[in-house]
PDB file of N, CA and C in Angstrom:
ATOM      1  N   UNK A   1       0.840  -1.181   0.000  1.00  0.00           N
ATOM      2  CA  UNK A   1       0.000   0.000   0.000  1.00  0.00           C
ATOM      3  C   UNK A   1       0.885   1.244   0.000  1.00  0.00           C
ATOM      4  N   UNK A   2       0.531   1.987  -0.653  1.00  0.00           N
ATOM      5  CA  UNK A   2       1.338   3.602  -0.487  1.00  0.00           C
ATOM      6  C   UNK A   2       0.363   4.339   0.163  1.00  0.00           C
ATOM      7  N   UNK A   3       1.030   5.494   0.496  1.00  0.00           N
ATOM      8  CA  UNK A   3       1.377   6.561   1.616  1.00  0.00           C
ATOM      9  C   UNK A   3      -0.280   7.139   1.889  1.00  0.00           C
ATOM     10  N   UNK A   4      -1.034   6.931   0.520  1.00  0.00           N
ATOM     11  CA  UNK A   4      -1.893   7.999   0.322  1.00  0.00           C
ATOM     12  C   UNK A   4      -3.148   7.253   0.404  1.00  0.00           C
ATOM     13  N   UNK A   5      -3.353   6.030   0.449  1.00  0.00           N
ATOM     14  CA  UNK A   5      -4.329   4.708   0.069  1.00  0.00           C
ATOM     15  C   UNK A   5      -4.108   4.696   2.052  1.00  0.00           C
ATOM     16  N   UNK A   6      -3.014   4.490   2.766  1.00  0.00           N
ATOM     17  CA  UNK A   6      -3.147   4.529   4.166  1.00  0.00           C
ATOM     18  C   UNK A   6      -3.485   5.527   4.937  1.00  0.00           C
ATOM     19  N   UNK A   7      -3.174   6.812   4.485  1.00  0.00           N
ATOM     20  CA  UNK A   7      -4.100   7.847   4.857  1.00  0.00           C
ATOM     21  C   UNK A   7      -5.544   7.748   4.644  1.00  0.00           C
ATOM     22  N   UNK A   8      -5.501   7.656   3.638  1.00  0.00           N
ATOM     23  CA  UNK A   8      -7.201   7.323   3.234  1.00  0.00           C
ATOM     24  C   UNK A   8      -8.203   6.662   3.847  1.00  0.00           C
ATOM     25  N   UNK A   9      -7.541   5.323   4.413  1.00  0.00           N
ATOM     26  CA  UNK A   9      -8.276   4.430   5.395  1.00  0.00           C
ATOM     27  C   UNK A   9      -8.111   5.143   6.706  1.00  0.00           C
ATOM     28  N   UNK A  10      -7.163   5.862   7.112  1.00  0.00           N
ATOM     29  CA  UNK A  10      -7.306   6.468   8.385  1.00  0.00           C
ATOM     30  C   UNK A  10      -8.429   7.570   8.418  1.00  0.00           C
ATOM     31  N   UNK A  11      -8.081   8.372   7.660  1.00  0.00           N
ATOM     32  CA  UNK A  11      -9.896   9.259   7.487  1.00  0.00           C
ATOM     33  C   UNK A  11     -10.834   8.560   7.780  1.00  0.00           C
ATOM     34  N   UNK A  12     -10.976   7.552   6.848  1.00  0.00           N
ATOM     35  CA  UNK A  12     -11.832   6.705   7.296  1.00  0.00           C
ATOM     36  C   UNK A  12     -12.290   6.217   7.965  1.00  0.00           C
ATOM     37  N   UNK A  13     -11.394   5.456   8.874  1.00  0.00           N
ATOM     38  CA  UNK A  13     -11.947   5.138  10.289  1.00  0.00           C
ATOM     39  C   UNK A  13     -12.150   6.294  11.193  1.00  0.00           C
ATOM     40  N   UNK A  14     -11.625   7.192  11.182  1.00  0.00           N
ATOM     41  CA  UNK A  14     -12.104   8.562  11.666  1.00  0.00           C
ATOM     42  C   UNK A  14     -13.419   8.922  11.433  1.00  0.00           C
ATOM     43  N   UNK A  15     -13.486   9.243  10.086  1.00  0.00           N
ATOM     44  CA  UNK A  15     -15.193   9.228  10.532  1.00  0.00           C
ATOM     45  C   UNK A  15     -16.054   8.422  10.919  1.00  0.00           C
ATOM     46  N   UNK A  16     -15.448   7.317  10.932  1.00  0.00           N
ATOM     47  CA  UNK A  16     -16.592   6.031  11.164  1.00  0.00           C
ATOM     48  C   UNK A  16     -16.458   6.026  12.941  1.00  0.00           C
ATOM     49  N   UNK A  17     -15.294   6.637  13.398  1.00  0.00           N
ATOM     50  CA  UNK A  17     -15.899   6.788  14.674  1.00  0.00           C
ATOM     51  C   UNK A  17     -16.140   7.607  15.234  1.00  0.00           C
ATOM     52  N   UNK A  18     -16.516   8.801  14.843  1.00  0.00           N
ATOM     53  CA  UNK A  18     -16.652  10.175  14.372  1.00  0.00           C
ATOM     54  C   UNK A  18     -18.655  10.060  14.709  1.00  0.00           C
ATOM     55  N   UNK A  19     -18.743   9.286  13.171  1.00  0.00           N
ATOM     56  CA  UNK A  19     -20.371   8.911  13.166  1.00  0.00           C
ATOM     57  C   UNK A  19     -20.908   8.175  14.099  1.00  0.00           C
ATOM     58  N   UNK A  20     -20.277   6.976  14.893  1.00  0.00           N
ATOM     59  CA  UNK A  20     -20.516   5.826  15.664  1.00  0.00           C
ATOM     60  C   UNK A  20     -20.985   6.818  16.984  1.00  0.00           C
ATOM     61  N   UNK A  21     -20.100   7.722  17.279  1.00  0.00           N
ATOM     62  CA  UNK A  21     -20.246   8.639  18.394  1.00  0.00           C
ATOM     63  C   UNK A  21     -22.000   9.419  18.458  1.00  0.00           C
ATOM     64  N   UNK A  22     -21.818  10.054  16.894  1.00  0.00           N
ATOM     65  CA  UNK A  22     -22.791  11.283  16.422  1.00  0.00           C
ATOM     66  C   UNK A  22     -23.666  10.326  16.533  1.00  0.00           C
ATOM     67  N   UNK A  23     -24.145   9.235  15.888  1.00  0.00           N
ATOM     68  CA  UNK A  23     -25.510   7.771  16.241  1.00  0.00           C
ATOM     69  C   UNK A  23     -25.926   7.822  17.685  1.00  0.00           C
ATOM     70  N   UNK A  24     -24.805   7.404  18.194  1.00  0.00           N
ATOM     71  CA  UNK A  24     -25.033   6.983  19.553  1.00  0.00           C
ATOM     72  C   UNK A  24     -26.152   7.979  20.338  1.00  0.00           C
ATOM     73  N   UNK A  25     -24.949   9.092  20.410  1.00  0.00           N
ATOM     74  CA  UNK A  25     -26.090  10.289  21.267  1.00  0.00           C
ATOM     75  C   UNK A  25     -27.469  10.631  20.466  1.00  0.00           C
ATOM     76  N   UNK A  26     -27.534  10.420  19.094  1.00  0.00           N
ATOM     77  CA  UNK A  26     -28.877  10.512  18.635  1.00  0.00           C
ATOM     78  C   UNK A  26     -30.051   9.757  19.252  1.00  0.00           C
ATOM     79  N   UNK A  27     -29.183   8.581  19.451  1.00  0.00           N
ATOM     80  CA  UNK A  27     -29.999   7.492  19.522  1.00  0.00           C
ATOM     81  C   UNK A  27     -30.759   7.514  21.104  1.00  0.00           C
ATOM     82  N   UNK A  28     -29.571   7.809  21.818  1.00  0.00           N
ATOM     83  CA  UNK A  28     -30.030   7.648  23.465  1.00  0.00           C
ATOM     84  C   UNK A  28     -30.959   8.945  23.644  1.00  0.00           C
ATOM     85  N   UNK A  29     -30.771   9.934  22.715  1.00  0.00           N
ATOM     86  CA  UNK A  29     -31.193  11.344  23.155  1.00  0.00           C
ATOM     87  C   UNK A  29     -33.348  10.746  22.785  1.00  0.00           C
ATOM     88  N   UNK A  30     -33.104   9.694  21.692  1.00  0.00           N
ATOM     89  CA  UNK A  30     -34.497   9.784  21.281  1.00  0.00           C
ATOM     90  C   UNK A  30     -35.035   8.649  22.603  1.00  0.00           C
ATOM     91  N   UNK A  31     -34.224   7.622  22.876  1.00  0.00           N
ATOM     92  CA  UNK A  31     -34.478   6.779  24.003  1.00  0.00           C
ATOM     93  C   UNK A  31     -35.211   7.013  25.141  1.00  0.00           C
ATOM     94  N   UNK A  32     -34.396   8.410  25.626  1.00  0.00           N
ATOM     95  CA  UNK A  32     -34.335   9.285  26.905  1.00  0.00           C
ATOM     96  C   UNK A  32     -35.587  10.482  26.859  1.00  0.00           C
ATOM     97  N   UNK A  33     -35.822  10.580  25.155  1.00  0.00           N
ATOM     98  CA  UNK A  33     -36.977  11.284  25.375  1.00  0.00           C
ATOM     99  C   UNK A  33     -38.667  10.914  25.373  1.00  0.00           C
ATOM    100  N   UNK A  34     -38.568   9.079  24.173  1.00  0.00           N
ATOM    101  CA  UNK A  34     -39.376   8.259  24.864  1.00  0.00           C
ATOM    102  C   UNK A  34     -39.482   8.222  26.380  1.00  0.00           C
ATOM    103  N   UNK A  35     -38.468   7.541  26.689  1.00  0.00           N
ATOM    104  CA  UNK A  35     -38.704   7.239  28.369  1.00  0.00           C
ATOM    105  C   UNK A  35     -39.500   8.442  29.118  1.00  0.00           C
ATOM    106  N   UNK A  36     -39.103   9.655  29.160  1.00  0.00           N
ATOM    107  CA  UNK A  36     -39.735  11.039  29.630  1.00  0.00           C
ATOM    108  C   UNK A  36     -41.129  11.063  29.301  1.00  0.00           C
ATOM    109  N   UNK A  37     -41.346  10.824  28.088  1.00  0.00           N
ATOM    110  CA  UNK A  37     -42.378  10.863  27.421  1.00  0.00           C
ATOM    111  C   UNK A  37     -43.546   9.789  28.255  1.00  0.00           C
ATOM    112  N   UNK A  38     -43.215   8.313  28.271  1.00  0.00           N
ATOM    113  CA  UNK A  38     -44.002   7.572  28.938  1.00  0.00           C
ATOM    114  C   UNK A  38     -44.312   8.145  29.908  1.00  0.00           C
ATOM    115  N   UNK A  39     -43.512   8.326  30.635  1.00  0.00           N
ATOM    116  CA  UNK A  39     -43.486   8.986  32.296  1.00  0.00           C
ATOM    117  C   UNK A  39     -44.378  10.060  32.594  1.00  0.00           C
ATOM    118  N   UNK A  40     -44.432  10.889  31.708  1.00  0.00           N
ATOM    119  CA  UNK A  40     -45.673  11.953  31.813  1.00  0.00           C
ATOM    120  C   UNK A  40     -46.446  11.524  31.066  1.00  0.00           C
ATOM    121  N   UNK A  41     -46.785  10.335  30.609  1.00  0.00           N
ATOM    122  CA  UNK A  41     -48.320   9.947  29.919  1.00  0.00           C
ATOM    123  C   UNK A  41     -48.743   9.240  31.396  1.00  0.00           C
ATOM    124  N   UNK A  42     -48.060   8.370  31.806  1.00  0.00           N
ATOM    125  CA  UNK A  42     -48.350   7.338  32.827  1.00  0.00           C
ATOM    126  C   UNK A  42     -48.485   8.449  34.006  1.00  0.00           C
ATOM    127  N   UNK A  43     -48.185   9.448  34.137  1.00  0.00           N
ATOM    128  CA  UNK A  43     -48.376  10.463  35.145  1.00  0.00           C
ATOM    129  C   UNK A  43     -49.739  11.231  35.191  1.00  0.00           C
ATOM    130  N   UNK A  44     -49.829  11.315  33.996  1.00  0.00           N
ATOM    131  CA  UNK A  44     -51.116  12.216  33.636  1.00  0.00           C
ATOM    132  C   UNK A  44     -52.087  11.087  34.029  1.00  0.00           C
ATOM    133  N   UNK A  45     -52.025   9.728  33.204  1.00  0.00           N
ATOM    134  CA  UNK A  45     -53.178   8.798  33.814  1.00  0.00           C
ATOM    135  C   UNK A  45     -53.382   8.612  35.522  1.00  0.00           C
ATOM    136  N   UNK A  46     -52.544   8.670  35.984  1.00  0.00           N
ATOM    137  CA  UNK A  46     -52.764   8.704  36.858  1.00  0.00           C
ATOM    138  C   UNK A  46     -53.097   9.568  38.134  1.00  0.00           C
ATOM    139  N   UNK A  47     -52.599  10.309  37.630  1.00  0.00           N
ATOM    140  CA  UNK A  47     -53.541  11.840  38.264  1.00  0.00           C
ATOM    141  C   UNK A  47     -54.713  11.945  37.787  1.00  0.00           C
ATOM    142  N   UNK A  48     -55.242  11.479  36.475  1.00  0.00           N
ATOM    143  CA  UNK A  48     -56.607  11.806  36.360  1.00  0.00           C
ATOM    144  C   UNK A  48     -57.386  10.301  37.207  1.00  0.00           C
ATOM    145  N   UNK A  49     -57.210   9.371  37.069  1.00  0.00           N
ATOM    146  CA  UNK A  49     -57.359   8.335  37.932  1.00  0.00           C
ATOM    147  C   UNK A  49     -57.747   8.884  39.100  1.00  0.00           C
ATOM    148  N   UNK A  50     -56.753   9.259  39.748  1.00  0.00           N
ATOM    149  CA  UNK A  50     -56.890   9.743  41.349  1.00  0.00           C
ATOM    150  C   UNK A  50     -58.168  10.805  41.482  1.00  0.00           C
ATOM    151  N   UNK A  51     -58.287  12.124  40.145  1.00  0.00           N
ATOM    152  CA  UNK A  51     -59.234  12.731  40.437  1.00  0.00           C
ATOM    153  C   UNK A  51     -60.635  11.995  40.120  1.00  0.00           C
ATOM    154  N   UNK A  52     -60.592  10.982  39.322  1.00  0.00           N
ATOM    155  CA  UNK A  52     -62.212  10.489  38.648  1.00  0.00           C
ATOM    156  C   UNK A  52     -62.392   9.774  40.364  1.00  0.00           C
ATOM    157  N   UNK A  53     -61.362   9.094  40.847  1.00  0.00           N
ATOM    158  CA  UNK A  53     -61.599   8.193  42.314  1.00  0.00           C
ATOM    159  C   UNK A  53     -62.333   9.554  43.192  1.00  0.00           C
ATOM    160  N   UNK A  54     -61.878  10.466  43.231  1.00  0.00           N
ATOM    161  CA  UNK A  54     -61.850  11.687  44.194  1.00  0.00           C
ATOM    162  C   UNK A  54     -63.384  12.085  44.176  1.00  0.00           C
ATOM    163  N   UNK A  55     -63.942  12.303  42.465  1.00  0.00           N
ATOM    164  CA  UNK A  55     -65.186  12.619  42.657  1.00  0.00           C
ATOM    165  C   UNK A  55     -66.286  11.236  42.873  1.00  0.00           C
ATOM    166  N   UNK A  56     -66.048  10.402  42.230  1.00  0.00           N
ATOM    167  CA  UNK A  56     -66.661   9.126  42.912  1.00  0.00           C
ATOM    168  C   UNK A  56     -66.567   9.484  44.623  1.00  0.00           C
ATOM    169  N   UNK A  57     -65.843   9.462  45.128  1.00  0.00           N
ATOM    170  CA  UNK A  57     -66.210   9.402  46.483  1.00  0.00           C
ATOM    171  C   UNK A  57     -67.073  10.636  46.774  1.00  0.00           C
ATOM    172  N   UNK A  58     -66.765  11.642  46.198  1.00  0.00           N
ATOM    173  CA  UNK A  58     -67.651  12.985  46.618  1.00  0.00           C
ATOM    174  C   UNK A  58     -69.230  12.616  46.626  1.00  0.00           C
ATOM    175  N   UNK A  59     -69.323  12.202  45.152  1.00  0.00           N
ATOM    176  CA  UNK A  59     -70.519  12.264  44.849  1.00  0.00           C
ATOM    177  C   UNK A  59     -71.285  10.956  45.606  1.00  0.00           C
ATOM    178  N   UNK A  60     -70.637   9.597  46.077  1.00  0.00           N
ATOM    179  CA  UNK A  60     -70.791   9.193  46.846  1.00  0.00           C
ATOM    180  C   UNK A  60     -71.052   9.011  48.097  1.00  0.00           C
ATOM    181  N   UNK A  61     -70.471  10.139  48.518  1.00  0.00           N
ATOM    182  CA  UNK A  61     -70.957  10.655  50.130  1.00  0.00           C
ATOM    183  C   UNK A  61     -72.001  10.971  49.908  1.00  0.00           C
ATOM    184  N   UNK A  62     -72.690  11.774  49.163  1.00  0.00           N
ATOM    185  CA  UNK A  62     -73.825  12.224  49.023  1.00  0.00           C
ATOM    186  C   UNK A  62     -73.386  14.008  48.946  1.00  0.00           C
ATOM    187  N   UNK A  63     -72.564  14.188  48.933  1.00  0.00           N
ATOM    188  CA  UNK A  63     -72.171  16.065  48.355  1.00  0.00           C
ATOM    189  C   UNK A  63     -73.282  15.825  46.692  1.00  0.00           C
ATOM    190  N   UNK A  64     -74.188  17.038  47.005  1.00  0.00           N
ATOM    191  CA  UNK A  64     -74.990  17.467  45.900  1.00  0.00           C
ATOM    192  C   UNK A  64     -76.103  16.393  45.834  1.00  0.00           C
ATOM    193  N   UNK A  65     -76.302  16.002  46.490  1.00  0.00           N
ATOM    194  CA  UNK A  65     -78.053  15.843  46.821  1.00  0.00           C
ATOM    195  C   UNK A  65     -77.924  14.247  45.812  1.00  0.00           C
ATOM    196  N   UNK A  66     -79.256  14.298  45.066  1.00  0.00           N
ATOM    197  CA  UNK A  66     -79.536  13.022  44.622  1.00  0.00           C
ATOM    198  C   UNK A  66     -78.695  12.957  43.245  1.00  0.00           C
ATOM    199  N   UNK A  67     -78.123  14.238  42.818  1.00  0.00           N
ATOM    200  CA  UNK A  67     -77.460  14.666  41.368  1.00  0.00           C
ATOM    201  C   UNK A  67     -76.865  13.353  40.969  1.00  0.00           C
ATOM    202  N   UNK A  68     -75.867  13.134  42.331  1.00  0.00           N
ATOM    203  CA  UNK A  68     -74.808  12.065  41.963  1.00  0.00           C
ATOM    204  C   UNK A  68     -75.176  10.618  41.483  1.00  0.00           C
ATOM    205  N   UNK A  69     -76.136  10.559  41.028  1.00  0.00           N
ATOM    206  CA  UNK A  69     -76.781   9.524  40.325  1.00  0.00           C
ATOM    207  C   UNK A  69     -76.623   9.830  39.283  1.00  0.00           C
ATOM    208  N   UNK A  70     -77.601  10.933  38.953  1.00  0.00           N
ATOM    209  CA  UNK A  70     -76.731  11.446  37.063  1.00  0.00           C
ATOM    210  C   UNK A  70     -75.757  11.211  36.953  1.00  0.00           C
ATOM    211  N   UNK A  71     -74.585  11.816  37.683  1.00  0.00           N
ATOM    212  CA  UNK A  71     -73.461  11.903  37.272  1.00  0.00           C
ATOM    213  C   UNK A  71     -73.304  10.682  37.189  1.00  0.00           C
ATOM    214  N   UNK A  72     -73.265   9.972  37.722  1.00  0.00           N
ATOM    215  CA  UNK A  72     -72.589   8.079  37.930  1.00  0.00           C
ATOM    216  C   UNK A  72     -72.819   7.705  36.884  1.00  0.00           C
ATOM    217  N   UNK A  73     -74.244   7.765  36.471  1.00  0.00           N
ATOM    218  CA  UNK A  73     -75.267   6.735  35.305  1.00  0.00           C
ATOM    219  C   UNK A  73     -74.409   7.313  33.771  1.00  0.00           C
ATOM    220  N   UNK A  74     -74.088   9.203  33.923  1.00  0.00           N
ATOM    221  CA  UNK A  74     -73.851   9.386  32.658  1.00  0.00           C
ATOM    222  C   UNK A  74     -71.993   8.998  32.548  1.00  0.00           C
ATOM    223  N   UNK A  75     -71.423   9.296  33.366  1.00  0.00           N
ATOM    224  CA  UNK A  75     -69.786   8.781  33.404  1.00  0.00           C
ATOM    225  C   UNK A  75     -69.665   7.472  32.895  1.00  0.00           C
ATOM    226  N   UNK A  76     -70.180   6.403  33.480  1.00  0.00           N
ATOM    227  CA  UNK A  76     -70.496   5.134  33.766  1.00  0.00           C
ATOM    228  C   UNK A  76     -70.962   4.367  32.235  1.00  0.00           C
ATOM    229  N   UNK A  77     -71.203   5.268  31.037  1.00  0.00           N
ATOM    230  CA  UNK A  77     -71.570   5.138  29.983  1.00  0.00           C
ATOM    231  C   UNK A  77     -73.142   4.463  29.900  1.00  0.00           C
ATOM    232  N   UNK A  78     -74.222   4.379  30.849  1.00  0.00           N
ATOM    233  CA  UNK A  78     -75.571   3.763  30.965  1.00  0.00           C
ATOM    234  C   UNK A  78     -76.490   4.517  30.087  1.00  0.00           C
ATOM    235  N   UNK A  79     -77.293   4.432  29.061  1.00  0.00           N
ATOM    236  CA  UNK A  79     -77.996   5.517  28.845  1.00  0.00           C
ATOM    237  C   UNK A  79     -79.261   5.736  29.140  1.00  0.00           C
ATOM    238  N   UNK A  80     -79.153   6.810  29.628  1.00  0.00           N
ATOM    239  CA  UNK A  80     -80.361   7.519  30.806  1.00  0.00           C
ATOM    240  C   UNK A  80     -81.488   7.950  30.209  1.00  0.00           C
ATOM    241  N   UNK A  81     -82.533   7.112  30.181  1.00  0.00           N
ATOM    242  CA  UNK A  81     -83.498   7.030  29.897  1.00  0.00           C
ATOM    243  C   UNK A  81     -84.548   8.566  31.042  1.00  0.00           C
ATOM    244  N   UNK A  82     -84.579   8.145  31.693  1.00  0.00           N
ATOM    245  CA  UNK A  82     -85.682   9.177  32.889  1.00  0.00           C
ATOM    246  C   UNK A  82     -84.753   8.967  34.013  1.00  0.00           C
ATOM    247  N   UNK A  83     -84.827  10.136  34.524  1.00  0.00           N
ATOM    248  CA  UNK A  83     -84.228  10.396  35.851  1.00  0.00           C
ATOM    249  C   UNK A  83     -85.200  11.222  36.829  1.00  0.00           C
ATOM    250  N   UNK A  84     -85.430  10.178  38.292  1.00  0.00           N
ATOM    251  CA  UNK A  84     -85.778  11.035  39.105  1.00  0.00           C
ATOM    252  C   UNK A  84     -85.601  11.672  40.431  1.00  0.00           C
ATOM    253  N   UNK A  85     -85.645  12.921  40.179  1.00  0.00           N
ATOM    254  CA  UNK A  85     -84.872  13.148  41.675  1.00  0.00           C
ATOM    255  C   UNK A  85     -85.657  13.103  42.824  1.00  0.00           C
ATOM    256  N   UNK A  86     -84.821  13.596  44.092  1.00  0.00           N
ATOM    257  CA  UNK A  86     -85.073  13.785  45.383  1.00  0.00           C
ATOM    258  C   UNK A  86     -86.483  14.444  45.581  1.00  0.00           C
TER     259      UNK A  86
END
């Protein structure tokens, strides 16, 4: 091999680990922003979770009279034919 054919391959592997590097952090950066990403979906469900539990119990105690029947029947997906109250 001459002088200029061995340079050549050295560039070469230069960029190839050059790029291997530039991949990498692409790669973890999209990884890391999935992962984040789940984390505030699975966060959000579950805060809204906690609030749908929160008014179930409200309306369960009986806060707002006989209402909390509507509310149940229409959340609850039932369809409400006649409703009667208190």
């Amino acid at each position: 091999m001459i002088e200029e054919e061995i340079a050549e391959l050295n560039r070469i592997k230069e960029w190839a680990v050059i790029l291997k590097i530039y991949y990498g952090i692409l790669i973890l950066s999209f990884i890391t922003a999935g992962l984040v990403s789940l984390l505030l979906v699975l966060l959000s469900l579950w805060t809204n979770l906690l609030l749908f539990l929160y008014f179930l119990l409200v309306f369960f105690l009986g806060v707002g009279g006989g209402e909390h029947l509507l509310f149940l029947m229409i959340i609850s997906g039932h369809c409400l034919v006649e409703f009667v109250g208190e």
